[in-house]
N, C-alpha and C. Protein backbone atom coordinates (compact mmCIF):
# COMPACT_ATOMS: atom_id res chain seq x y z
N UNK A 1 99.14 -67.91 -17.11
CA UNK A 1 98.47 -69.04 -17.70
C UNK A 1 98.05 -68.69 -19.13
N UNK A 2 98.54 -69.53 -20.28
CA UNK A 2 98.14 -69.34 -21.54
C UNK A 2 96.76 -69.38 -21.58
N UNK A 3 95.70 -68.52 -22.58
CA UNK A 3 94.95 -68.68 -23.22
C UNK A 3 94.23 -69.96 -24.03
N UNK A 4 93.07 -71.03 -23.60
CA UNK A 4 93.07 -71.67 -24.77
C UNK A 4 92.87 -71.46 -25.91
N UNK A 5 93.27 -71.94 -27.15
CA UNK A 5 92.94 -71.17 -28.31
C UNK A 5 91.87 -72.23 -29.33
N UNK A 6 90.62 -71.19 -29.78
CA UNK A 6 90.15 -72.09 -30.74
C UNK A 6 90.71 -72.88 -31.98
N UNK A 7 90.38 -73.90 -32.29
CA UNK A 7 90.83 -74.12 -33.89
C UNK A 7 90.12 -73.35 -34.90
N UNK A 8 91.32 -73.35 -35.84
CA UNK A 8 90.95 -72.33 -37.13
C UNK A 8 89.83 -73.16 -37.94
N UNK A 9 88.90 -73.06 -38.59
CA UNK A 9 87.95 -73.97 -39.13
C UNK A 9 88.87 -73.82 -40.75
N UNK A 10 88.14 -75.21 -41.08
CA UNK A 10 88.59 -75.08 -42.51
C UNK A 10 87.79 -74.67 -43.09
N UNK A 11 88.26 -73.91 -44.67
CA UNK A 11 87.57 -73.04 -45.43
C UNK A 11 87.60 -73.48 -47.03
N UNK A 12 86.07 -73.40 -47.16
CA UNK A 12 86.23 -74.29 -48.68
C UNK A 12 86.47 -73.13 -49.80
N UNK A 13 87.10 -71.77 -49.38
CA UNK A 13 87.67 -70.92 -50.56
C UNK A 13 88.42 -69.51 -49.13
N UNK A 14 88.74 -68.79 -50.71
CA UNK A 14 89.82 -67.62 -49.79
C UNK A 14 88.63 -66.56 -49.55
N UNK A 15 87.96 -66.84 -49.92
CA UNK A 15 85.98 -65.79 -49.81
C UNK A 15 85.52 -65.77 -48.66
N UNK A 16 85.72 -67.05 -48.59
CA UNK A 16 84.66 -67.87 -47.21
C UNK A 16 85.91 -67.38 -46.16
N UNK A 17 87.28 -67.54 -46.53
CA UNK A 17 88.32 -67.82 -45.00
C UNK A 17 88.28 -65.93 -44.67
N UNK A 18 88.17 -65.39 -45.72
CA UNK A 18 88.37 -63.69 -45.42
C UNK A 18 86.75 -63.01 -45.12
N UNK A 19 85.95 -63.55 -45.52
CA UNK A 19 84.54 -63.40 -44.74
C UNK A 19 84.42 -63.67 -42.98
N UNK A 20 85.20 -65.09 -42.94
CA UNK A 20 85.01 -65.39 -41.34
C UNK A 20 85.94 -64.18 -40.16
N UNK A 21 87.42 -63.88 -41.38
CA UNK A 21 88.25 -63.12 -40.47
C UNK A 21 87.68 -61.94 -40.03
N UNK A 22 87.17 -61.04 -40.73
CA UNK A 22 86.32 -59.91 -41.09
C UNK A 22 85.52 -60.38 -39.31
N UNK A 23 84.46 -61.10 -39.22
CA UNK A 23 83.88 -60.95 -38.14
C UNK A 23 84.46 -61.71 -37.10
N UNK A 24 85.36 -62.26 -36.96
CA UNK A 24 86.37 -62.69 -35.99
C UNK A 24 87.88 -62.36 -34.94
N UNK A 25 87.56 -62.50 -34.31
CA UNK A 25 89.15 -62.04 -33.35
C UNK A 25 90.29 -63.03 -33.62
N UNK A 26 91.23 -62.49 -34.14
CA UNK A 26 92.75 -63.53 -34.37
C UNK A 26 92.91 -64.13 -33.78
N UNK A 27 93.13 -63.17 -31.78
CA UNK A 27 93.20 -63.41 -31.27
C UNK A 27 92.82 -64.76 -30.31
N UNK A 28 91.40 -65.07 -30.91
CA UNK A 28 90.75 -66.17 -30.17
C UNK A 28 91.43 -67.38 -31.12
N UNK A 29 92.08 -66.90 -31.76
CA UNK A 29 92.65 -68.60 -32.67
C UNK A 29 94.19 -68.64 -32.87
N UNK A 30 94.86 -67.33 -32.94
CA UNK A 30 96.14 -67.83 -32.90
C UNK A 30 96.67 -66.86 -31.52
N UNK A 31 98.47 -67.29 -31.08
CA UNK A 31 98.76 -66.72 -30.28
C UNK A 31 100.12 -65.17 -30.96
N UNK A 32 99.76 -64.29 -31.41
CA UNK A 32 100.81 -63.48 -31.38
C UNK A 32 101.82 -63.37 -31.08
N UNK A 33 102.07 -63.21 -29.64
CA UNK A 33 103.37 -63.13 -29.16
C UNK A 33 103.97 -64.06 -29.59
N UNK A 34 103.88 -65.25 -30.08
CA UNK A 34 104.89 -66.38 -30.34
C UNK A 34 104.91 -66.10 -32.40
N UNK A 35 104.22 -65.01 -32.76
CA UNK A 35 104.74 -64.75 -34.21
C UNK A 35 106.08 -64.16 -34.68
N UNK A 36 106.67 -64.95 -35.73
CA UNK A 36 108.00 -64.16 -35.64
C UNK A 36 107.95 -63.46 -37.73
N UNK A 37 108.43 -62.41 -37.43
CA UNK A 37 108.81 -61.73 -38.96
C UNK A 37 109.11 -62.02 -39.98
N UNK A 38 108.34 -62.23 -41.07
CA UNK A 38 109.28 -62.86 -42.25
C UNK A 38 109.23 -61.91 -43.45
N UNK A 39 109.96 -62.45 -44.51
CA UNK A 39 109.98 -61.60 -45.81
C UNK A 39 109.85 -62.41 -46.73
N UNK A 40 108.99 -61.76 -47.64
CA UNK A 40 108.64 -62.11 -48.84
C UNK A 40 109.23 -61.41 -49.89
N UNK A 41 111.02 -61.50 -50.33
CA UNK A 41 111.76 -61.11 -51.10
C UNK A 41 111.09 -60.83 -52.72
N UNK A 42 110.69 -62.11 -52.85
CA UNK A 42 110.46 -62.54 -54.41
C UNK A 42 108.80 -62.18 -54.78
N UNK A 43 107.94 -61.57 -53.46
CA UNK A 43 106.50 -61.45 -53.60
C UNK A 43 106.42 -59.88 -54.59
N UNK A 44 105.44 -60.07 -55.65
CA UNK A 44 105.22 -59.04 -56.42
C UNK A 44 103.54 -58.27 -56.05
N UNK A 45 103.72 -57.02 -55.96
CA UNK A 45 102.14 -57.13 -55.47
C UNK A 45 101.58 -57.01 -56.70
N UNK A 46 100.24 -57.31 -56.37
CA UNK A 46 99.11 -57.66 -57.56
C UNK A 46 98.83 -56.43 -58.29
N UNK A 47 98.83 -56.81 -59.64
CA UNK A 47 98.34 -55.70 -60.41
C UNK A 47 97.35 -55.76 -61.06
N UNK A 48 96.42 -54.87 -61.63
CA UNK A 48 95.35 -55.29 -62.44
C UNK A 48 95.07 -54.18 -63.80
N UNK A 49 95.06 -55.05 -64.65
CA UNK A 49 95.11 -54.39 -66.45
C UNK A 49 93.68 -53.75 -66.44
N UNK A 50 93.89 -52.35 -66.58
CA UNK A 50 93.34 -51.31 -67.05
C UNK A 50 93.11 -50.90 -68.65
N UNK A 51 92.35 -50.33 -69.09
CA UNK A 51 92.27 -50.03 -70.36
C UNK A 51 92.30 -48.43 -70.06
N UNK A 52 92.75 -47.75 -71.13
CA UNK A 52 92.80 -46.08 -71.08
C UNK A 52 93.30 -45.57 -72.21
N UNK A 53 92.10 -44.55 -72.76
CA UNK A 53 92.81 -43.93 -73.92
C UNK A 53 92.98 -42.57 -73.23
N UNK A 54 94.02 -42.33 -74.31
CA UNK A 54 94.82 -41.44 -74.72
C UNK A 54 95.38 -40.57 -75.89
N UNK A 55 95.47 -39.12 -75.79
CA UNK A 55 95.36 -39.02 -77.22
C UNK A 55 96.59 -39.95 -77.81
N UNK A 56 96.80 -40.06 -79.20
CA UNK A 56 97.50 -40.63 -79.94
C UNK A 56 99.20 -39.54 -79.50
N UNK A 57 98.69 -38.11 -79.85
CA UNK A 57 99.88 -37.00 -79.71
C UNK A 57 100.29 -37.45 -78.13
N UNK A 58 99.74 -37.56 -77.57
CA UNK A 58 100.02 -37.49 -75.91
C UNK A 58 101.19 -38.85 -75.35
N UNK A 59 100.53 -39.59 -76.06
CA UNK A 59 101.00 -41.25 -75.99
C UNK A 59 102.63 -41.28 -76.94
N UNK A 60 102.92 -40.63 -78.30
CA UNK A 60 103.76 -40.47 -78.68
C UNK A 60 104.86 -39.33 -78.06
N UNK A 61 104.65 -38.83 -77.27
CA UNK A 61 105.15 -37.82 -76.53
C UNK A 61 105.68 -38.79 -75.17
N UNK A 62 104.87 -39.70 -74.51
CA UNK A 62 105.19 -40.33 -73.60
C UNK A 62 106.09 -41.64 -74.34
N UNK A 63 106.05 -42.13 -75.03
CA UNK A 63 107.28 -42.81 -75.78
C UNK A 63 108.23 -42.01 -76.16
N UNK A 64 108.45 -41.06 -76.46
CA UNK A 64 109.68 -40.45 -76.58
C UNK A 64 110.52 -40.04 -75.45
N UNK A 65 110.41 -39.68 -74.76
CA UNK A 65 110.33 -39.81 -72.59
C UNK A 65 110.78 -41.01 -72.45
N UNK A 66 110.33 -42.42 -72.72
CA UNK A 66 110.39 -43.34 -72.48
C UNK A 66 111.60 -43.92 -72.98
N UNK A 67 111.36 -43.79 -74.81
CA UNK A 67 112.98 -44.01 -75.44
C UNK A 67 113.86 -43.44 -74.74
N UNK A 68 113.89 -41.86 -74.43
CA UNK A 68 115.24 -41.07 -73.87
C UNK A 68 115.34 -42.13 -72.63
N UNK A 69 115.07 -42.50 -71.69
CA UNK A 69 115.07 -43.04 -70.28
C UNK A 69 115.72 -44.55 -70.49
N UNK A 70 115.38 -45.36 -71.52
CA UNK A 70 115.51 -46.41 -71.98
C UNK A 70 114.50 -47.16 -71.15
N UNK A 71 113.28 -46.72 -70.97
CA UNK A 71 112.57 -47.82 -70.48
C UNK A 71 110.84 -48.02 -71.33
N UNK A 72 110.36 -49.24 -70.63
CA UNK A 72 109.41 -49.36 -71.58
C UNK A 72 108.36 -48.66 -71.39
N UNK A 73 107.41 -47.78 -71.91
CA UNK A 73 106.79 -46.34 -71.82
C UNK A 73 105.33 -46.60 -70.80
N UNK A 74 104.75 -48.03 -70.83
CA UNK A 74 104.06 -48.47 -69.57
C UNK A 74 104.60 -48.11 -68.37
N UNK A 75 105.66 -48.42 -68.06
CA UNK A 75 106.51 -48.66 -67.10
C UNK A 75 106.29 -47.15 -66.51
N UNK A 76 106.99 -46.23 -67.35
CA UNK A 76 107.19 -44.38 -67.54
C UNK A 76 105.92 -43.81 -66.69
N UNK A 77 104.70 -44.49 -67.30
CA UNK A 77 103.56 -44.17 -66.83
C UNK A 77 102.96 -44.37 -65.48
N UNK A 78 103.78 -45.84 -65.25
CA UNK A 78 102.99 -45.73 -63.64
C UNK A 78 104.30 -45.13 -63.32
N UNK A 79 105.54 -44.96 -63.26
CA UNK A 79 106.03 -44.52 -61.95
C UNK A 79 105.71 -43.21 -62.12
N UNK A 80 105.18 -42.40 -62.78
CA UNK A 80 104.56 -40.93 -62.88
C UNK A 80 103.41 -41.06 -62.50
N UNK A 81 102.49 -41.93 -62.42
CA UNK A 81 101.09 -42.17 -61.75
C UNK A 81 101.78 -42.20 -60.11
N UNK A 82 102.75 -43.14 -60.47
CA UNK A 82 102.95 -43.32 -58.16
C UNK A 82 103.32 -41.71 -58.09
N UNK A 83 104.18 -40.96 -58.49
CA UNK A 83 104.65 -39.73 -57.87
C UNK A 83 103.36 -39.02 -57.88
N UNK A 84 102.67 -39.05 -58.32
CA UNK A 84 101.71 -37.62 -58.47
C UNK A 84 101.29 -37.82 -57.42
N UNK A 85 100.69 -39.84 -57.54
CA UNK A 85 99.74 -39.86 -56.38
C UNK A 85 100.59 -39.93 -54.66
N UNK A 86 101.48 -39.81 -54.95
CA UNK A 86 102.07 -39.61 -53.37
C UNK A 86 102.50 -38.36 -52.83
């Protein structure tokens, strides 16, 4: 015998809907087993602009890295930020 399931309440922001999830069971509102897999091909995850100095020598050193590679020297920087940090 299925579960009845509550209704999801409506939410007057994404604050309020991720506040309620936080102290709530999924479970009591949707049914799982009937979820099926999807992909989000074209989804970019979120980034957020940082400020950071650097020496001037350090930064021209990382553009030259960047020229040799042909890429743009931001770019250079995080994927050397992801390796370290993994």
């Amino acid at each position: 015998m299925k579960k009845k399931l509550k209704a999801i309440p409506q939410f007057a922001s994404g604050k309020e809907e991720k506040k309620f999830w936080v102290t709530h069971d999924s479970t009591e509102y949707l049914d799982w087993s009937a979820a099926k897999r999807v992909r989000f091909p074209k989804l970019k995850p979120s980034t957020e602009t940082i400020s950071l100095r650097l020496l001037q020598a350090l930064l021209e050193r990382i553009k030259i890295e960047a020229n040799k590679r042909d890429v743009p020297y931001q770019s250079l920087i995080k994927v050397w930020l992801s390796e370290k940090v993994s």
